[in-house]
N, C-alpha and C. Protein backbone atom coordinates (compact mmCIF):
# COMPACT_ATOMS: atom_id res chain seq x y z
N UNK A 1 3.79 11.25 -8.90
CA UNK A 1 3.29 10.01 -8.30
C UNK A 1 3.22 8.94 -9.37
N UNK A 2 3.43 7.83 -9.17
CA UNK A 2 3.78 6.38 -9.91
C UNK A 2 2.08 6.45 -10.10
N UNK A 3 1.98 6.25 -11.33
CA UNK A 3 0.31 5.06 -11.94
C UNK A 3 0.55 3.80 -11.54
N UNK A 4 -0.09 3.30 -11.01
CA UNK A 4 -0.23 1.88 -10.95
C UNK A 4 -0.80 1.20 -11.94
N UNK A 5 -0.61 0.51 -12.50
CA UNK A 5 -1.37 -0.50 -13.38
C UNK A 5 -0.98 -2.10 -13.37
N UNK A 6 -2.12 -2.81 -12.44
CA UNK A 6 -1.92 -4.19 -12.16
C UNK A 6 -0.57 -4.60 -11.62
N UNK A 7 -0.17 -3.94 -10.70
CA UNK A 7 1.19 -4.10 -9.88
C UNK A 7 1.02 -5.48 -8.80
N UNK A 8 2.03 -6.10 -8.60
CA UNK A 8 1.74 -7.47 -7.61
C UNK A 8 2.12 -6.97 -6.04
N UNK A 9 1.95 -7.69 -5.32
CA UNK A 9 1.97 -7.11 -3.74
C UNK A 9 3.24 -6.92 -3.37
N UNK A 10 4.12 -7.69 -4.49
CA UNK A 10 5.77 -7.74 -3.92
C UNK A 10 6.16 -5.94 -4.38
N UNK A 11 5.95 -5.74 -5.05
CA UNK A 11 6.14 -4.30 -5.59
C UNK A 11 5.76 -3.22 -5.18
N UNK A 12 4.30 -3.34 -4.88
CA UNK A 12 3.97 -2.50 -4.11
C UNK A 12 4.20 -2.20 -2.72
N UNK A 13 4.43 -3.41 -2.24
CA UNK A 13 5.35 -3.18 -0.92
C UNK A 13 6.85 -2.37 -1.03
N UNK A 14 7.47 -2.93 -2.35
CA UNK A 14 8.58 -2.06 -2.85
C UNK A 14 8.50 -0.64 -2.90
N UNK A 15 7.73 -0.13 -3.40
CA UNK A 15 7.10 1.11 -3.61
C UNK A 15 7.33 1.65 -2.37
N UNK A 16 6.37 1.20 -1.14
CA UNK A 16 5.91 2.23 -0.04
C UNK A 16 6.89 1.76 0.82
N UNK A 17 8.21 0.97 0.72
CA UNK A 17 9.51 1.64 1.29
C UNK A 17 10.28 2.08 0.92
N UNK A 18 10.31 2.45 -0.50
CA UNK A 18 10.87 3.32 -1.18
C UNK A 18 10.23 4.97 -0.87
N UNK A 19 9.24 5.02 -0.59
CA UNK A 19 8.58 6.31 0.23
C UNK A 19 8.53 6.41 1.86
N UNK A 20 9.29 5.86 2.19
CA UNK A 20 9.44 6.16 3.54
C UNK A 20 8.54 5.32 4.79
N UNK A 21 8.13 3.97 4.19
CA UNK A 21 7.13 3.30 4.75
C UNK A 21 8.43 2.14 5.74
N UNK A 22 8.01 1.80 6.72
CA UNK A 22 8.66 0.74 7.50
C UNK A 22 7.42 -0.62 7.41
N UNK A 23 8.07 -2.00 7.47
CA UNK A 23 7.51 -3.00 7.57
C UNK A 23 7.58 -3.68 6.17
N UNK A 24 6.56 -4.75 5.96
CA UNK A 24 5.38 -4.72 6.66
C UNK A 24 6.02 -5.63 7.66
N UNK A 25 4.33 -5.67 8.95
CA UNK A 25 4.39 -6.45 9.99
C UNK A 25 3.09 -7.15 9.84
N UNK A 26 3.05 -8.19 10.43
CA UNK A 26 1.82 -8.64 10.39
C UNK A 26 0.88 -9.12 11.73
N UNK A 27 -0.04 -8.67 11.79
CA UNK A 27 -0.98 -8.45 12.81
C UNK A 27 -2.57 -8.98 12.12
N UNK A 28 -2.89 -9.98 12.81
CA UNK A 28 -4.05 -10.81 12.62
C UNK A 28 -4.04 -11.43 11.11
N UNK A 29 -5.23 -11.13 10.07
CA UNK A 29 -5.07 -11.18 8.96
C UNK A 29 -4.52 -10.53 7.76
N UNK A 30 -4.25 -9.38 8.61
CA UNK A 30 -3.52 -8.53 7.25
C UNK A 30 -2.40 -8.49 8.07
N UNK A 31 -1.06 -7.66 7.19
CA UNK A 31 -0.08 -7.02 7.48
C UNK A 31 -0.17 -5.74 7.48
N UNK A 32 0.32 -4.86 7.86
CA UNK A 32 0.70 -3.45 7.81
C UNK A 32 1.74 -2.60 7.79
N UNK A 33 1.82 -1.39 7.58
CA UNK A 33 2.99 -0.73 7.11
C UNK A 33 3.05 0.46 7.57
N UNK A 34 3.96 1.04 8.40
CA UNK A 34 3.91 2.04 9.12
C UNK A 34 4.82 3.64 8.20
N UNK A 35 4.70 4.80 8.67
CA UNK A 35 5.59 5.46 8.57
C UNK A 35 4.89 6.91 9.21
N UNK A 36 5.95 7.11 10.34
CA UNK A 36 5.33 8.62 10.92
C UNK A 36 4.17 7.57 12.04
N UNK A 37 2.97 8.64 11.75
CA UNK A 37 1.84 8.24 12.30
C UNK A 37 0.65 7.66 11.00
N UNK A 38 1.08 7.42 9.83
CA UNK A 38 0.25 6.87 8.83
C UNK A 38 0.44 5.71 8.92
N UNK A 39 -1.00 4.51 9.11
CA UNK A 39 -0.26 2.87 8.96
C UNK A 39 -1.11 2.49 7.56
N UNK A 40 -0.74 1.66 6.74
CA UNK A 40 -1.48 1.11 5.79
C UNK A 40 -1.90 -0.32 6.03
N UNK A 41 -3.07 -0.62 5.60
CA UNK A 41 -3.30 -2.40 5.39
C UNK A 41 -2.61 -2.84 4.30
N UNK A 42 -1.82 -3.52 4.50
CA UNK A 42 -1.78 -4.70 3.56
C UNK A 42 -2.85 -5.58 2.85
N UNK A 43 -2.75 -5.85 1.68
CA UNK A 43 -3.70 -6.98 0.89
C UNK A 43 -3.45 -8.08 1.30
N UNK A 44 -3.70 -9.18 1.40
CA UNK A 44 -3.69 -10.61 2.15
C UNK A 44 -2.31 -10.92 1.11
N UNK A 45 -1.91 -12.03 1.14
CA UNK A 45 -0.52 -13.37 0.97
C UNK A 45 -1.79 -13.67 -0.11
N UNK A 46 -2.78 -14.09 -0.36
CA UNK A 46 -3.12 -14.67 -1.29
C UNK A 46 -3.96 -13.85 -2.74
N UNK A 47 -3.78 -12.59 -2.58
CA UNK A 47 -3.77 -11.82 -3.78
C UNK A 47 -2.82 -11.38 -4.40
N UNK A 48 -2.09 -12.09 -5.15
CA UNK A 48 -0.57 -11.25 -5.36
C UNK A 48 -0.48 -10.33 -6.54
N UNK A 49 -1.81 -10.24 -7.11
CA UNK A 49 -2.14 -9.76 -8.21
C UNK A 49 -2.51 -8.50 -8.06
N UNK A 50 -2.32 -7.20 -7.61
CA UNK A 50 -3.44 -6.14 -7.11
C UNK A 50 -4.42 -5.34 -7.87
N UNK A 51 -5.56 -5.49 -7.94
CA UNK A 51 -6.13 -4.27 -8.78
C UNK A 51 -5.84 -2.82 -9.00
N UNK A 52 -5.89 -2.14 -10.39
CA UNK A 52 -5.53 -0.91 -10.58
C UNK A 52 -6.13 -0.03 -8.88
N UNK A 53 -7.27 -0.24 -8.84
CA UNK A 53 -7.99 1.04 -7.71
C UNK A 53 -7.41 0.40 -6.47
N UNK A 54 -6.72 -0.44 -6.12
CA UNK A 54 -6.62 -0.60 -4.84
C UNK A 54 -5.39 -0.08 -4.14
N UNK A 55 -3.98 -0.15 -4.67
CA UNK A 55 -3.51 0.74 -4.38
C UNK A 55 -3.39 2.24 -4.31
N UNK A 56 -4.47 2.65 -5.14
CA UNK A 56 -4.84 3.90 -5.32
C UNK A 56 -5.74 4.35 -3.90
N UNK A 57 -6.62 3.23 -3.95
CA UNK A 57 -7.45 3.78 -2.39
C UNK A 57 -6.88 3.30 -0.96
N UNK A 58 -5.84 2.40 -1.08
CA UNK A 58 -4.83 2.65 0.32
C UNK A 58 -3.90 3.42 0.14
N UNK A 59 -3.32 4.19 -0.93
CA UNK A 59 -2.84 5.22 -0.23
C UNK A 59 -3.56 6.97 -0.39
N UNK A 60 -4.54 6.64 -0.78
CA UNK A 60 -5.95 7.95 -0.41
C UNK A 60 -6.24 7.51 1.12
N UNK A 61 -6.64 6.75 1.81
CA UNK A 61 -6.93 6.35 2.71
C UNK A 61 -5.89 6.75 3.61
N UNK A 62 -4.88 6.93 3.49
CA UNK A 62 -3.43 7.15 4.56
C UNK A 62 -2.77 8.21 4.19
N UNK A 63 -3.83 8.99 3.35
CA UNK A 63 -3.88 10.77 3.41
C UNK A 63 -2.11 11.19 2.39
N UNK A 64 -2.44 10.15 1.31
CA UNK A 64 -1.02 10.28 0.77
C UNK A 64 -1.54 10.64 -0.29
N UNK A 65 -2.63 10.74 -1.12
CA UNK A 65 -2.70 11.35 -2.41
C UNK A 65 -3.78 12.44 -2.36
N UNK A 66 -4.04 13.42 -2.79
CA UNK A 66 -4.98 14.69 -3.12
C UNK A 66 -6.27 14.08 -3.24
N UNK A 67 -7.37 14.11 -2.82
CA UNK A 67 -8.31 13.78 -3.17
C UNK A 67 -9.30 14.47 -4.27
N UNK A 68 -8.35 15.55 -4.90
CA UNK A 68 -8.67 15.96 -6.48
C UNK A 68 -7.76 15.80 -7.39
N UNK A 69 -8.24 15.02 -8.69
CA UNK A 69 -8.36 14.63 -9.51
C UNK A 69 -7.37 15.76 -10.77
């Protein structure tokens, strides 16, 4: 699995269709990203900067990483 460290939203979107993710689409304020039956949120258009933990806890959240350490 890729470390993230301070990755921008364009990339990380790169990332999770490079793993099998479709989209994004966008629905209300966020966008989202499908694949299978897992969807992810998107970070807003106006963070393009992402924090280390945040891609880390959307894809814990969408049952894609071990939750041990």
């Amino acid at each position: 699995m890729k470390i993230f460290q301070h990755i921008n939203r364009t990339e990380f979107i790169e990332y999770l269709i490079k793993i099998g993710f479709d989209g994004p689409y966008a629905v209300g304020r966020h966008q989202f990203m499908m694949r299978g039956d897992s969807t992810i949120k998107i970070p807003c258009n106006n963070q393009i900067e992402l924090d280390t933990a945040i891609p880390y806890k959307i894809l814990k959240n969408a049952g894609l990483l071990n939750s041990k350490k």
